[in-house]
Protein backbone atom coordinates (compact mmCIF):
# COMPACT_ATOMS: atom_id res chain seq x y z
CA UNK A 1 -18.03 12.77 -14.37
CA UNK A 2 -14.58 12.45 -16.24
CA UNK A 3 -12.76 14.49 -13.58
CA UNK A 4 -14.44 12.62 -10.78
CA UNK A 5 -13.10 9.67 -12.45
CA UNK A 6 -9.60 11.37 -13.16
CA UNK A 7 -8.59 12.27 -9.27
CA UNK A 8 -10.13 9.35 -8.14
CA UNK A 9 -7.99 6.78 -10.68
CA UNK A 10 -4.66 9.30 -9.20
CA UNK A 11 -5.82 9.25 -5.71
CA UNK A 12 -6.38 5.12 -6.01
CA UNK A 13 -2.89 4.51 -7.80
CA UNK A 14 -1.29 6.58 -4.69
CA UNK A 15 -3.42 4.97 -2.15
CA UNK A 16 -2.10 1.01 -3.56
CA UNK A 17 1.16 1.90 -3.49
CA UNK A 18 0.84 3.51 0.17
CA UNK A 19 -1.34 0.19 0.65
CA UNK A 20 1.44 -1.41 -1.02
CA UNK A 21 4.82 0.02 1.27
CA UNK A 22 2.35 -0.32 4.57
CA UNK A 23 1.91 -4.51 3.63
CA UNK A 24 5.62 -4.35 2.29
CA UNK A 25 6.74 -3.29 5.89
CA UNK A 26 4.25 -4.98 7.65
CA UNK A 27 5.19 -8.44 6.29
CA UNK A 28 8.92 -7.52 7.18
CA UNK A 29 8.74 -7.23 10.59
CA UNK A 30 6.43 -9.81 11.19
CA UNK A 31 9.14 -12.15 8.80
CA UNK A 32 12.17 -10.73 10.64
CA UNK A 33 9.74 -11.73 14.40
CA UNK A 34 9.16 -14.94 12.57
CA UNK A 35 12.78 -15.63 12.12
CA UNK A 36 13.95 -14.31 15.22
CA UNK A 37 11.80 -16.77 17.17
């Protein structure tokens, strides 16, 4: 119920911002590759 909801809501704000870093580094390299080539 409610504390389902509670650790889910915490563990889905700290899975988007690991989601968030992962695309964040992600899209550097492949922009730095982009640039490089």
């Amino acid at each position: 119920g409610i504390t389902y909801m509670a650790v889910f809501k915490q563990n889905g704000t700290v899975l988007m911002t690991i989601c968030a870093a992962i695309g964040a580094i992600i899209g550097g390299i492949v922009g730095y590759k982009y640039k490089k080539e």
